[in-house]
N, C-alpha and C. Protein backbone atom coordinates (compact mmCIF):
# COMPACT_ATOMS: atom_id res chain seq x y z
N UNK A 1 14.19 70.72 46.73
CA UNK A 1 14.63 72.04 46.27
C UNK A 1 13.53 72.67 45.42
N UNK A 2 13.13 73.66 45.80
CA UNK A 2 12.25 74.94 44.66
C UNK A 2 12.83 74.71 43.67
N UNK A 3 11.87 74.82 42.69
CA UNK A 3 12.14 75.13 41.20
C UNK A 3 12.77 76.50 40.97
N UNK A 4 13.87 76.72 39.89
CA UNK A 4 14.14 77.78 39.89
C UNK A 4 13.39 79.07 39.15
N UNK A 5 13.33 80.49 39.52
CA UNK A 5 12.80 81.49 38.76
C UNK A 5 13.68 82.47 38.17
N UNK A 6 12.97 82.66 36.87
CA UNK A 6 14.30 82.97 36.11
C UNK A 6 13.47 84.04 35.00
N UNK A 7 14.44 85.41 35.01
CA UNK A 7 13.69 86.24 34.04
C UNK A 7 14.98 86.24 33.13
N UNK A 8 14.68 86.62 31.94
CA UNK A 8 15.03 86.20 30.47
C UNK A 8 14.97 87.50 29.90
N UNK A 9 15.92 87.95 29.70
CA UNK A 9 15.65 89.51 29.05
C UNK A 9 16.98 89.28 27.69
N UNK A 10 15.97 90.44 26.89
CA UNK A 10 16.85 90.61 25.30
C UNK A 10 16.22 90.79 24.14
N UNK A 11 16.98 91.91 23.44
CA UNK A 11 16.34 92.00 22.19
C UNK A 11 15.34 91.64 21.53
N UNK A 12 13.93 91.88 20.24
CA UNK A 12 13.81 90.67 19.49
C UNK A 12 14.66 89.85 18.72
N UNK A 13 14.78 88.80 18.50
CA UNK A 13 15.84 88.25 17.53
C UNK A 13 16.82 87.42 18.22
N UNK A 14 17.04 87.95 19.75
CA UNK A 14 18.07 86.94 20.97
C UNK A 14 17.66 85.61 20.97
N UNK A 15 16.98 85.33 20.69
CA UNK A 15 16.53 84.11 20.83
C UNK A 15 15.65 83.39 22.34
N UNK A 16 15.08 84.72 22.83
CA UNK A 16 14.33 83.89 24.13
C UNK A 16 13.16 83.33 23.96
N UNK A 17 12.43 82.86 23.04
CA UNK A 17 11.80 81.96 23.07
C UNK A 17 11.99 80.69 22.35
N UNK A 18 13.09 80.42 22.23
CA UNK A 18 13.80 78.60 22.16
C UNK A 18 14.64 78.81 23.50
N UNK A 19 15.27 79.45 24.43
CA UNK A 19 16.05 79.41 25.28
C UNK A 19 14.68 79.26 26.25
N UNK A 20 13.78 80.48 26.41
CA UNK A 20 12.74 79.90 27.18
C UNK A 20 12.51 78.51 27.40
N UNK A 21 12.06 77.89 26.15
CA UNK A 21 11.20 77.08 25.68
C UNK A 21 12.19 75.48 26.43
N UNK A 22 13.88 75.72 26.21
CA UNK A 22 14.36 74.74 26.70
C UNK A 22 14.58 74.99 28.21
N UNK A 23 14.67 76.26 29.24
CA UNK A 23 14.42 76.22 30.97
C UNK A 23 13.37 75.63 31.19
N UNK A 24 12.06 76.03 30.38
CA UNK A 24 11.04 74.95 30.86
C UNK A 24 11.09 73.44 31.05
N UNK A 25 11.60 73.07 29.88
CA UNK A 25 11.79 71.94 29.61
C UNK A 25 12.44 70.99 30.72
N UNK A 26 13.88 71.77 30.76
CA UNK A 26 15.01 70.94 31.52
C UNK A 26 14.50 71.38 33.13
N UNK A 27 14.18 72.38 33.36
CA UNK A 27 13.66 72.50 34.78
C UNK A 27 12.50 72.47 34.97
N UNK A 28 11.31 71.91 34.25
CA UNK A 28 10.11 71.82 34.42
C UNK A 28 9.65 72.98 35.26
N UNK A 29 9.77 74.35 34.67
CA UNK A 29 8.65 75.01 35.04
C UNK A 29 8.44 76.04 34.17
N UNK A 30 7.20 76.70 34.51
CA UNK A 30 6.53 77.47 33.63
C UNK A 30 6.95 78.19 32.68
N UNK A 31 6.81 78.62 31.61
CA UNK A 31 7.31 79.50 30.83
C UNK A 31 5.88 80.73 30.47
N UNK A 32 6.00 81.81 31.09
CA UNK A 32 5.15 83.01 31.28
C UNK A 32 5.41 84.28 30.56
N UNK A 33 4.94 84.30 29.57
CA UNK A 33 5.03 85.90 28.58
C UNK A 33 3.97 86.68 28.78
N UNK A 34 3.78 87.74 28.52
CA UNK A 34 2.85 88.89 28.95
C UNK A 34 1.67 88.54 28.34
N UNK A 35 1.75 88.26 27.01
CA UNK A 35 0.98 88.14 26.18
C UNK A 35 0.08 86.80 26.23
N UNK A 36 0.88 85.96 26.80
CA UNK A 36 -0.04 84.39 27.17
C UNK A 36 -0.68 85.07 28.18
N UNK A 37 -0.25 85.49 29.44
CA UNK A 37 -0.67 85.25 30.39
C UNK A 37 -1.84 86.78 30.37
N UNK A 38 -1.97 87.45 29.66
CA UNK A 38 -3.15 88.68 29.20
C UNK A 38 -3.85 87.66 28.60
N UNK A 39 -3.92 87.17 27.30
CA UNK A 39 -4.28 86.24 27.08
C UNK A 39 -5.67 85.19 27.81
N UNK A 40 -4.65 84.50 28.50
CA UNK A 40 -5.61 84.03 29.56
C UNK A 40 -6.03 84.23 30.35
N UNK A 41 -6.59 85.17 30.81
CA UNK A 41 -7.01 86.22 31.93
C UNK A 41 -7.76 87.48 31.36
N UNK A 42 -8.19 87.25 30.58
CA UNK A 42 -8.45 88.57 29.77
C UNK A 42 -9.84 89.18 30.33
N UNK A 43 -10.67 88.38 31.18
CA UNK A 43 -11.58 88.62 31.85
C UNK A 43 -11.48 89.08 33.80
N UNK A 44 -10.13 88.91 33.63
CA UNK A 44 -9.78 89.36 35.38
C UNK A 44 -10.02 90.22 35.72
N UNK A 45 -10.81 90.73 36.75
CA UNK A 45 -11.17 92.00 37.25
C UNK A 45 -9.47 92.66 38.00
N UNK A 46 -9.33 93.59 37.88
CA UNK A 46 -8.85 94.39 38.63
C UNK A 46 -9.28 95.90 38.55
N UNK A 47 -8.67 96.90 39.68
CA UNK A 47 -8.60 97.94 40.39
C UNK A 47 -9.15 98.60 38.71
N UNK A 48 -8.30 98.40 37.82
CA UNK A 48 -8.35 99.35 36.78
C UNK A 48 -9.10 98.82 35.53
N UNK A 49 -9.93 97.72 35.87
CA UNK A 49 -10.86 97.18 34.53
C UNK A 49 -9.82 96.02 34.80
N UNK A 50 -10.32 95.35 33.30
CA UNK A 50 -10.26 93.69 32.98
C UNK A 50 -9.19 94.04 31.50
N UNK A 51 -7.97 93.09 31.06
CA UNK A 51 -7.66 93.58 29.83
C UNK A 51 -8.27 93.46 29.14
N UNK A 52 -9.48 92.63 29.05
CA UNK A 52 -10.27 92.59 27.65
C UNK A 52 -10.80 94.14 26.95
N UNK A 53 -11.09 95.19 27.77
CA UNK A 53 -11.68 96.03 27.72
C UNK A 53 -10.78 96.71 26.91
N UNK A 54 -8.99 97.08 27.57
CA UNK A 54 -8.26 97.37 26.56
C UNK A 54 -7.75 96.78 24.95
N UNK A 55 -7.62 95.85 25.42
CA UNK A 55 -7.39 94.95 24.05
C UNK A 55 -8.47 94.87 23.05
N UNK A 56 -9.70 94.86 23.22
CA UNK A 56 -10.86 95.03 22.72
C UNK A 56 -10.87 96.53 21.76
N UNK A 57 -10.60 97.36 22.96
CA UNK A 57 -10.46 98.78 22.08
C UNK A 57 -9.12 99.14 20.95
N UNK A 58 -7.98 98.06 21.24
CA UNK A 58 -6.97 98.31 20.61
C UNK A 58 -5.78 99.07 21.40
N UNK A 59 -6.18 99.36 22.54
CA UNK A 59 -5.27 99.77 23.51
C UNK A 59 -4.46 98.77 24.08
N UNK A 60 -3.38 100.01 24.29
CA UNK A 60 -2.16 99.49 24.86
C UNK A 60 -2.63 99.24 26.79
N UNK A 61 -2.60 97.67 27.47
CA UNK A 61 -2.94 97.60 28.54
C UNK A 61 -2.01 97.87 29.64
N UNK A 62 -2.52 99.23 30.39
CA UNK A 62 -2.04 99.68 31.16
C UNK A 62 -0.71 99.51 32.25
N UNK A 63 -0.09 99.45 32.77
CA UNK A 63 0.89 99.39 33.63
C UNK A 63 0.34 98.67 34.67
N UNK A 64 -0.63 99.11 35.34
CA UNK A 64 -1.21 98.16 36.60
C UNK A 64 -2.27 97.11 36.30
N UNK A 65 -2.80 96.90 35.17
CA UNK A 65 -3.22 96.44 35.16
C UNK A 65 -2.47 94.75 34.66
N UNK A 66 -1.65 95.24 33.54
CA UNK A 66 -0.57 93.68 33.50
C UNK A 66 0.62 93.36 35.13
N UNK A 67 0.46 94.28 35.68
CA UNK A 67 1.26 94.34 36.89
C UNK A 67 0.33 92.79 37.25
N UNK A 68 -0.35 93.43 37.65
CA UNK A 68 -1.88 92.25 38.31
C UNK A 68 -1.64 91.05 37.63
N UNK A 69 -2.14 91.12 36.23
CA UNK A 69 -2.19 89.46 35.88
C UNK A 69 -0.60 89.02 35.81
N UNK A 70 0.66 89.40 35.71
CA UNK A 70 1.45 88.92 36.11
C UNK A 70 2.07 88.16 37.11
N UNK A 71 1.52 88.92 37.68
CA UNK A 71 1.61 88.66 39.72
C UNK A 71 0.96 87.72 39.86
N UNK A 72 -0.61 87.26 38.77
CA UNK A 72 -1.71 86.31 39.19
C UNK A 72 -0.56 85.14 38.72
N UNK A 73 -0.16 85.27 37.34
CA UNK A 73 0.60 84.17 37.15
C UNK A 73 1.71 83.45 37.43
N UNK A 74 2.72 84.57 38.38
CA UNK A 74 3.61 83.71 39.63
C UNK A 74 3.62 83.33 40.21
N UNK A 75 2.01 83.47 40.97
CA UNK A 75 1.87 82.63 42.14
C UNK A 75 1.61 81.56 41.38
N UNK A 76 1.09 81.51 40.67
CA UNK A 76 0.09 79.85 40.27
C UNK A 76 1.21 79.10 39.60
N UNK A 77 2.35 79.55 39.40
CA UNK A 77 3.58 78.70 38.77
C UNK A 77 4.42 78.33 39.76
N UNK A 78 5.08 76.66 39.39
CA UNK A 78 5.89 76.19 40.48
C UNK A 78 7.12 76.33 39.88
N UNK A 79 7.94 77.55 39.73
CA UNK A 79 9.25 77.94 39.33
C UNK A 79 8.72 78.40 37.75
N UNK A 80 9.80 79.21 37.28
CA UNK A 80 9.14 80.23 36.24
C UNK A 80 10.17 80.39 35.48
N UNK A 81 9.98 80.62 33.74
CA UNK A 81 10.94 81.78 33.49
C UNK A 81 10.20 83.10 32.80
N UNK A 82 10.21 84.16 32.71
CA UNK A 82 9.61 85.01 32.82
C UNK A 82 10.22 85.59 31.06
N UNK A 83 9.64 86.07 30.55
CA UNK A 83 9.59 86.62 29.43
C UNK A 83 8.93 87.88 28.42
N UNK A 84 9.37 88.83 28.50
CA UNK A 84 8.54 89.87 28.07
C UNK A 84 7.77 90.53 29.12
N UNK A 85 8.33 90.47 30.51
CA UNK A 85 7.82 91.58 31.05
C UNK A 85 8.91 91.53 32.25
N UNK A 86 9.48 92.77 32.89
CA UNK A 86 8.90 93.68 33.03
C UNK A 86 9.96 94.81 31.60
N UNK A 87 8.74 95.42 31.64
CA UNK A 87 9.25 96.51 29.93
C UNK A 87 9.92 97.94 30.71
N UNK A 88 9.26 98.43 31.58
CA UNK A 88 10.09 99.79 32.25
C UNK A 88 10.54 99.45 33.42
N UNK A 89 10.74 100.81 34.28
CA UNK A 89 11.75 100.64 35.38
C UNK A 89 10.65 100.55 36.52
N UNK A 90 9.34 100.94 36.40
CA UNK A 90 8.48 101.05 37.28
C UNK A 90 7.55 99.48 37.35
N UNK A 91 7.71 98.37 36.36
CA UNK A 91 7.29 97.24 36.23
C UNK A 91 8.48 96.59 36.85
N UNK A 92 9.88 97.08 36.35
CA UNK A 92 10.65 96.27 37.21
C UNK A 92 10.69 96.06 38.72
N UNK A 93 10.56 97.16 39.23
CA UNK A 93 10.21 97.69 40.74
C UNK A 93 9.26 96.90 41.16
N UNK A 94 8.54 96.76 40.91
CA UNK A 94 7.25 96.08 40.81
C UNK A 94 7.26 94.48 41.13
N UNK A 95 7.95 94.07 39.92
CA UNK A 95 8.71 92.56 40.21
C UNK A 95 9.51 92.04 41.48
N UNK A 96 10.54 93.19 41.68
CA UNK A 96 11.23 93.43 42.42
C UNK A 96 10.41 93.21 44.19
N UNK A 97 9.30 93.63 44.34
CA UNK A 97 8.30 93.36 45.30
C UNK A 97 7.58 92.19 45.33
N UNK A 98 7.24 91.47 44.57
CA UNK A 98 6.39 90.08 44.29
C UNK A 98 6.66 88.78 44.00
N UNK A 99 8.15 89.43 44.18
CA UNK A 99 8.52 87.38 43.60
C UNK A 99 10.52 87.83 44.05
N UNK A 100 11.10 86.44 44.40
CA UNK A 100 12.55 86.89 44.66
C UNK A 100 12.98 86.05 43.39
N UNK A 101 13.55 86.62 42.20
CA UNK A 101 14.56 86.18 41.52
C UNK A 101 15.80 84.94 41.39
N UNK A 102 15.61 83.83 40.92
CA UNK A 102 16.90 83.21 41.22
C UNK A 102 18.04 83.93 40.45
N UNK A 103 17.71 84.38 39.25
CA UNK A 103 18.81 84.36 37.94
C UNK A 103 18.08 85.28 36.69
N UNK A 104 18.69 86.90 36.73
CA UNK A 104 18.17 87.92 35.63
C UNK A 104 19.34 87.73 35.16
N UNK A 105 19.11 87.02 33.38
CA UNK A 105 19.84 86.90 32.41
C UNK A 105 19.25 87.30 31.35
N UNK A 106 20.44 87.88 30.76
CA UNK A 106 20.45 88.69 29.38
C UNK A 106 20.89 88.42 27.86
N UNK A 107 20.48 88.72 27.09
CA UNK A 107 21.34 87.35 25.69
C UNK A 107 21.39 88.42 24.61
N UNK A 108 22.76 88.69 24.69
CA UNK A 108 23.47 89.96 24.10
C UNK A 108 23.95 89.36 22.62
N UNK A 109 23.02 90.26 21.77
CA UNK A 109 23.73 90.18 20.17
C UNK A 109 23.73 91.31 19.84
N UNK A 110 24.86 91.20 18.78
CA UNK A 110 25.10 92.74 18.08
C UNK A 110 24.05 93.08 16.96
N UNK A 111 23.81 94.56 17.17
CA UNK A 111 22.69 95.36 16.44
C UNK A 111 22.67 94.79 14.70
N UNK A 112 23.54 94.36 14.16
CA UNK A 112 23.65 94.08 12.87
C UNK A 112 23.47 92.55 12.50
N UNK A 113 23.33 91.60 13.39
CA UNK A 113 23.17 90.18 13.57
C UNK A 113 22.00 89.84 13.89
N UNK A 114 21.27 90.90 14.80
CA UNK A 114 19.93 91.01 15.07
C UNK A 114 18.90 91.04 13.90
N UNK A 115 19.69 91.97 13.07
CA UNK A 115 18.61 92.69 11.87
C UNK A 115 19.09 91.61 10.77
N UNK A 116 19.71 90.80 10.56
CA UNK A 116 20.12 89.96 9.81
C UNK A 116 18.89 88.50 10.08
N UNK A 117 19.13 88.40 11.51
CA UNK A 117 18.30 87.35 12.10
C UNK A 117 16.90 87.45 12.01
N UNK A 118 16.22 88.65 12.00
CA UNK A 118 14.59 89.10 11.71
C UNK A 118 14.65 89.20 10.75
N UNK A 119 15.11 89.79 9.49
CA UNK A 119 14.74 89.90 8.27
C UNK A 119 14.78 89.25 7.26
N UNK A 120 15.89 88.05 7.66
CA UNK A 120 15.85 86.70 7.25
C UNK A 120 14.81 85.74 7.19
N UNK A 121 13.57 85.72 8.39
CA UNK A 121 12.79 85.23 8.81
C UNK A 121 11.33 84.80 7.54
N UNK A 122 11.34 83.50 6.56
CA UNK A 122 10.27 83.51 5.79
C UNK A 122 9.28 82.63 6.89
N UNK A 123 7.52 82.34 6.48
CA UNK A 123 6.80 82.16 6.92
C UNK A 123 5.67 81.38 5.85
N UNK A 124 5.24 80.09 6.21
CA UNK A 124 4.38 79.64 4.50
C UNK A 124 3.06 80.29 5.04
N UNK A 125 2.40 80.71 4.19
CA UNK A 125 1.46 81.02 3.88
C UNK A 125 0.42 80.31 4.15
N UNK A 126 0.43 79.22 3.99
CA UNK A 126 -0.30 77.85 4.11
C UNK A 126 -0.70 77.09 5.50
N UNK A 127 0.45 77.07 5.86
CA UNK A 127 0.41 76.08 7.19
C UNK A 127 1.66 77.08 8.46
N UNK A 128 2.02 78.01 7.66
CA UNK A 128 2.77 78.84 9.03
C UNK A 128 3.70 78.45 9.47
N UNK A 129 4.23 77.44 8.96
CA UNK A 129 5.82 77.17 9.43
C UNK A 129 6.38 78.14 8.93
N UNK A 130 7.80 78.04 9.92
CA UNK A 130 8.89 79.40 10.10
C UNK A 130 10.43 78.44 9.33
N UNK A 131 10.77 79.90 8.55
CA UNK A 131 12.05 79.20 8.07
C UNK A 131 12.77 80.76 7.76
N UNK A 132 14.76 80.16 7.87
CA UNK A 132 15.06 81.39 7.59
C UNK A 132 16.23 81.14 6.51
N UNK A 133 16.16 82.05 5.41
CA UNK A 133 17.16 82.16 4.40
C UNK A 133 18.54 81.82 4.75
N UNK A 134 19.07 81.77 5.84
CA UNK A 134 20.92 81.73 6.61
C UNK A 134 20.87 80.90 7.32
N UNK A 135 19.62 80.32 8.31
CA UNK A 135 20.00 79.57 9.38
C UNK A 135 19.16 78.32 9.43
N UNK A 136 18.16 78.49 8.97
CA UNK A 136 16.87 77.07 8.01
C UNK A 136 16.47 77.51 7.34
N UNK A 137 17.32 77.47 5.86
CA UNK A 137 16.60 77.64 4.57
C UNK A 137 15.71 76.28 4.43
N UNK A 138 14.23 76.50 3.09
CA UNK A 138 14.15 75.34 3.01
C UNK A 138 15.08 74.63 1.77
N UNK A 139 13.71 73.40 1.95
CA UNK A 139 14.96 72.71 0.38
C UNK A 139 14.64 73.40 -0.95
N UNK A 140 13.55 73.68 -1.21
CA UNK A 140 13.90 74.57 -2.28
C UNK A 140 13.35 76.28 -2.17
N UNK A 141 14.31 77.29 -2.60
CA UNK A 141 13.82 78.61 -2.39
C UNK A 141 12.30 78.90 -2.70
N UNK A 142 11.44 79.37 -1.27
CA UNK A 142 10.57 80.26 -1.29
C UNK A 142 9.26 79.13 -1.43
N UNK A 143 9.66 77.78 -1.06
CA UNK A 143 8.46 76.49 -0.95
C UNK A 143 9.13 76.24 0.21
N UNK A 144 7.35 76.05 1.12
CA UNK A 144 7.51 75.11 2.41
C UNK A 144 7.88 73.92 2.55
N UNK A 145 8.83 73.31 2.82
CA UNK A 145 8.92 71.77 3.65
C UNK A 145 8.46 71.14 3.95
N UNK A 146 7.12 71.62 4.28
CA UNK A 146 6.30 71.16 5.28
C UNK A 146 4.69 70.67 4.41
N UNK A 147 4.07 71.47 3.55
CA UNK A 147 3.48 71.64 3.07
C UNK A 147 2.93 72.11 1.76
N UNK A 148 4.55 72.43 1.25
CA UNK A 148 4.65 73.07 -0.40
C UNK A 148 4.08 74.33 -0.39
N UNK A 149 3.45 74.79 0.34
CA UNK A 149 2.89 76.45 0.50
C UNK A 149 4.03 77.20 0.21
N UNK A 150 3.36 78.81 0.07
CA UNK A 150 4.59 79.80 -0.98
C UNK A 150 5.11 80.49 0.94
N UNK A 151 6.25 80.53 0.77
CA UNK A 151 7.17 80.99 1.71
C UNK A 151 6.85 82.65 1.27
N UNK A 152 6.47 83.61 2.47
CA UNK A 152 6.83 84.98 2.03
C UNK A 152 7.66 86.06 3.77
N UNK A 153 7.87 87.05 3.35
CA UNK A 153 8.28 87.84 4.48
C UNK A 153 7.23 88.62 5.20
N UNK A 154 7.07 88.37 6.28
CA UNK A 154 5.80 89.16 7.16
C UNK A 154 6.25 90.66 6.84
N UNK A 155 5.36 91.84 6.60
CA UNK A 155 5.64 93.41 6.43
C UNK A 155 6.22 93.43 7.82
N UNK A 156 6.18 92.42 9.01
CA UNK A 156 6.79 93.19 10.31
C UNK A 156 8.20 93.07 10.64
N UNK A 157 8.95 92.18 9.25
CA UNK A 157 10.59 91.43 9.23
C UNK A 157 11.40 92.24 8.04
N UNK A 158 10.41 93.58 7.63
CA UNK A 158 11.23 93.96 6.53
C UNK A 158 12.40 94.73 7.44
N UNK A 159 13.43 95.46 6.78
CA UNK A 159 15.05 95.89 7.48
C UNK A 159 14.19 97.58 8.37
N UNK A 160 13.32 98.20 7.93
CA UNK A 160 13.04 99.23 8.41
C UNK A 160 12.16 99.42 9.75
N UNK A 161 11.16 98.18 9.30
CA UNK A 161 10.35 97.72 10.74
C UNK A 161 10.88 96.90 11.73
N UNK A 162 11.94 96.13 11.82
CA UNK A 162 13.06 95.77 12.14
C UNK A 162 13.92 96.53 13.25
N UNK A 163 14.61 97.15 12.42
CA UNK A 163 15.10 98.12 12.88
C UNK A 163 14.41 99.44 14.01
N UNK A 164 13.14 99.65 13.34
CA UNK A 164 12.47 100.68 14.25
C UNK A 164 12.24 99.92 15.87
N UNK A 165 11.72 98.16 15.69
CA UNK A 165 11.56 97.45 17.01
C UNK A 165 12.84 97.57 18.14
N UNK A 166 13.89 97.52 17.61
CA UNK A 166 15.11 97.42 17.92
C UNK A 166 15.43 98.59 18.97
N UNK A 167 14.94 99.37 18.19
CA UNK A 167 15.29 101.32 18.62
C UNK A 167 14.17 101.32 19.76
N UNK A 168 12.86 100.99 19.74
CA UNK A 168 12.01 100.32 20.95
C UNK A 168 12.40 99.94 22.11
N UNK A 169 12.67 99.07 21.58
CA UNK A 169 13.87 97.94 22.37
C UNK A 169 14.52 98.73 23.49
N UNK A 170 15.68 99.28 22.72
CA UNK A 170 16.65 100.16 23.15
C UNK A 170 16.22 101.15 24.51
N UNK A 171 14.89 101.85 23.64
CA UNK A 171 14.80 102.99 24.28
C UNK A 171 13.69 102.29 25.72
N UNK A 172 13.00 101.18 25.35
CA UNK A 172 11.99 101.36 27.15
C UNK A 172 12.72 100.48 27.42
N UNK A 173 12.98 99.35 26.72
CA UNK A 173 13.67 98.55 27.91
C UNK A 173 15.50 97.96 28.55
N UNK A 174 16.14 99.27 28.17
CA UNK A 174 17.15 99.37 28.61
C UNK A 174 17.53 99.60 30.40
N UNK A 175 16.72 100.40 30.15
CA UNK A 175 16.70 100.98 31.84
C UNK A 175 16.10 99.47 32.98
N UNK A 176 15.57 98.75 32.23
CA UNK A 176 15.22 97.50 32.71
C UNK A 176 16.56 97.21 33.20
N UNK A 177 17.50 97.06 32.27
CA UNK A 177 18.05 96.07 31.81
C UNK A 177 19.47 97.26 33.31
N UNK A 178 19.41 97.83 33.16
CA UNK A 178 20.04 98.73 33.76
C UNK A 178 19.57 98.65 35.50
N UNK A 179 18.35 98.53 35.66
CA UNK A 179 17.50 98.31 37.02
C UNK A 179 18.50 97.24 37.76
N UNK A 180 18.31 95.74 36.37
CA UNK A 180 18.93 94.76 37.59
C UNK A 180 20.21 94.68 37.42
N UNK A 181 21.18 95.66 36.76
CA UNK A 181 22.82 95.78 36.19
C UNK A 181 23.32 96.70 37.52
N UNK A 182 22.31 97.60 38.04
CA UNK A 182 22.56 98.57 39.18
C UNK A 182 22.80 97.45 40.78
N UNK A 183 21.56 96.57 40.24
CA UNK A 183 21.72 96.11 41.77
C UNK A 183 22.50 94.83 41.58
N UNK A 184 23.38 95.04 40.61
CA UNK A 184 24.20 93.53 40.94
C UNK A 184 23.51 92.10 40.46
N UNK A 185 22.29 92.16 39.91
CA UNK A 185 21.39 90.47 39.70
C UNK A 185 22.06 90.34 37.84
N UNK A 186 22.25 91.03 37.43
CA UNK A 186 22.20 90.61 35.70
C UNK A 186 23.53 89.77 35.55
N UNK A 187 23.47 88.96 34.79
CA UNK A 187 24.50 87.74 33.95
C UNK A 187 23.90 88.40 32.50
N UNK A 188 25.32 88.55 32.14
CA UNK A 188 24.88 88.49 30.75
C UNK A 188 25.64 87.71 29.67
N UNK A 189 24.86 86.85 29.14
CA UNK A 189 25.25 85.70 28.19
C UNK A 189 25.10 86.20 26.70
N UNK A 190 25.97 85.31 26.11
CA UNK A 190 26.69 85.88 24.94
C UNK A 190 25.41 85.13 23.94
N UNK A 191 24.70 85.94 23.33
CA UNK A 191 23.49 84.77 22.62
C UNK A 191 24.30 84.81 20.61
N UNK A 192 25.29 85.28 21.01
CA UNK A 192 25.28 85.52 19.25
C UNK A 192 26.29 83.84 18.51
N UNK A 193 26.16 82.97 19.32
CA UNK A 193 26.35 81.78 18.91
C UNK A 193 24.99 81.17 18.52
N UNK A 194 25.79 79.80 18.12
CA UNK A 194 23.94 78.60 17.78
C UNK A 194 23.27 78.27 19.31
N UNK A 195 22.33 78.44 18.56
CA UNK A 195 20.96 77.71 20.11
C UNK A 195 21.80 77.03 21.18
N UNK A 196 22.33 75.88 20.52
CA UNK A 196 23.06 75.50 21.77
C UNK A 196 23.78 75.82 22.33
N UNK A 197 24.99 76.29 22.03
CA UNK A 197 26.37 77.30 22.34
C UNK A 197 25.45 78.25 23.44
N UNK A 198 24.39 78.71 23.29
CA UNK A 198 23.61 79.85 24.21
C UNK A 198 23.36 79.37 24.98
N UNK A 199 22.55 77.77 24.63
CA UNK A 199 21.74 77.19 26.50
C UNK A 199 23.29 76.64 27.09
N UNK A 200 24.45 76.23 26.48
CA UNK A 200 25.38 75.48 27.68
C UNK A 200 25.89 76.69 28.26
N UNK A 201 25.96 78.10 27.80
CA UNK A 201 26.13 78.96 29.18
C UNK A 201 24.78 79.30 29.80
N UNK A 202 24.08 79.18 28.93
CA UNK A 202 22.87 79.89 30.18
C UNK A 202 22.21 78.47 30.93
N UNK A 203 22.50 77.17 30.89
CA UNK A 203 22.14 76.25 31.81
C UNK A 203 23.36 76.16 32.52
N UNK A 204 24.50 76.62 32.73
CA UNK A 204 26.04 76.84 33.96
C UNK A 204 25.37 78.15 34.57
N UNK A 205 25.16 79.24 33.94
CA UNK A 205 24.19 80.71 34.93
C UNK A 205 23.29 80.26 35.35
N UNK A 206 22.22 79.63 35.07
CA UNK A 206 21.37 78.84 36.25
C UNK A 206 21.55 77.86 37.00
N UNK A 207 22.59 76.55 36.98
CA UNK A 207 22.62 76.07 37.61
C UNK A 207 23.52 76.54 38.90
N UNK A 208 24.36 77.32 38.83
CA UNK A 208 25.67 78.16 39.37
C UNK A 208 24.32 79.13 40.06
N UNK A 209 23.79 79.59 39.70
CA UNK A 209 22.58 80.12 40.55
C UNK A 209 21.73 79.58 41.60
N UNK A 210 21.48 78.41 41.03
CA UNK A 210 20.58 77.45 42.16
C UNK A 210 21.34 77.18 43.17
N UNK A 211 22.45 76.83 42.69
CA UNK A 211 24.26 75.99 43.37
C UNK A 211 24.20 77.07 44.44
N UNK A 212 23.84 78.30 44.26
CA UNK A 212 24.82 79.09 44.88
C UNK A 212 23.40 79.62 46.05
């Protein structure tokens, strides 16, 4: 049996990269974000330049041009879950042509649980471990665990920058989210439980996918 392919859509704050992180795991295959896979490729020629050229300048890399290294990175994966792309309706389309879908799932939390969940988020200073005030505090307030380094809040987790990502969110990649809700492919899983509570429905939506 093929490995399964699986795009992962939701909020920041849903939690798709520990849900990612465990499809890879349990189905051994790739786990592919825009940003790895620009990343590593940053020298690829295509039609419209190489991303280095954008990223270099501080630009935002084009539509066809992450089209490309995306596409480079489905083929070269033996089953996938896909993460952080596609962002509009014209990337979705796009997808929609280059690869067949086992399972577009979605991990639905409410707008006020979200902003609770990012802004919560401390970070040591030191060694960069992640901890959060509600859900992994450490053992003592505002010292790492890990390393005794001073715990602080990134300027990108305060409630206003937060919030503005959210409204982002909302506004390009809804219609995504709407693309595969039109044609019948979206499951949407309830992510506003613990980590696990999220993967035992979203490993029954994929396996009920493969099953099927």
């Amino acid at each position: 049996m093929s490995k399964p392919k699986i795009l992962l859509l939701g909020p920041p704050g849903a939690g798709k990269g520990t849900q990612s992180s465990k499809i890879a795991e349990t189905y051994g295959v790739d786990h592919v974000t825009t940003g790895d896979a620009l990343r590593a490729n940053k020298d690829m020629e295509t039609d419209h330049g190489t991303p280095r050229e954008y990223m270099d300048a501080g630009e935002l890399v084009p539509d066809p041009v992450v089209n490309e290294i995306v596409r480079a990175a489905l083929e070269e994966a033996d089953g996938f879950v896909l993460d952080g792309y596609p962002r509009n309706r014209s990337q979705a389309a796009y997808l929609d042509d280059i690869t067949d879908l086992d399972l577009v799932a979605l991990l639905e939390v409410p707008r006020e649980e979200l902003v609770d969940r990012l802004t919560g988020r401390r970070v040591c200073a030191d060694c960069g471990a992640n901890f959060h005030v509600e859900f992994e505090p450490p053992a003592e307030e505002g010292v790492c665990d890990v390393c005794g380094g001073e715990l602080y809040q990134r300027d990108d987790d305060d409630e206003e920058t937060v919030r503005e990502r959210l409204s982002v969110f909302d506004e390009n990649t809804r219609p995504v989210v709407e693309h595969f809700d039109e044609q019948g492919e979206l499951v949407r899983i309830d992510g506003e439980g613990s980590p696990d509570e999220v993967w035992a429905d979203l490993e029954a939506a994929i396996d009920a996918a493969i099953e099927g």
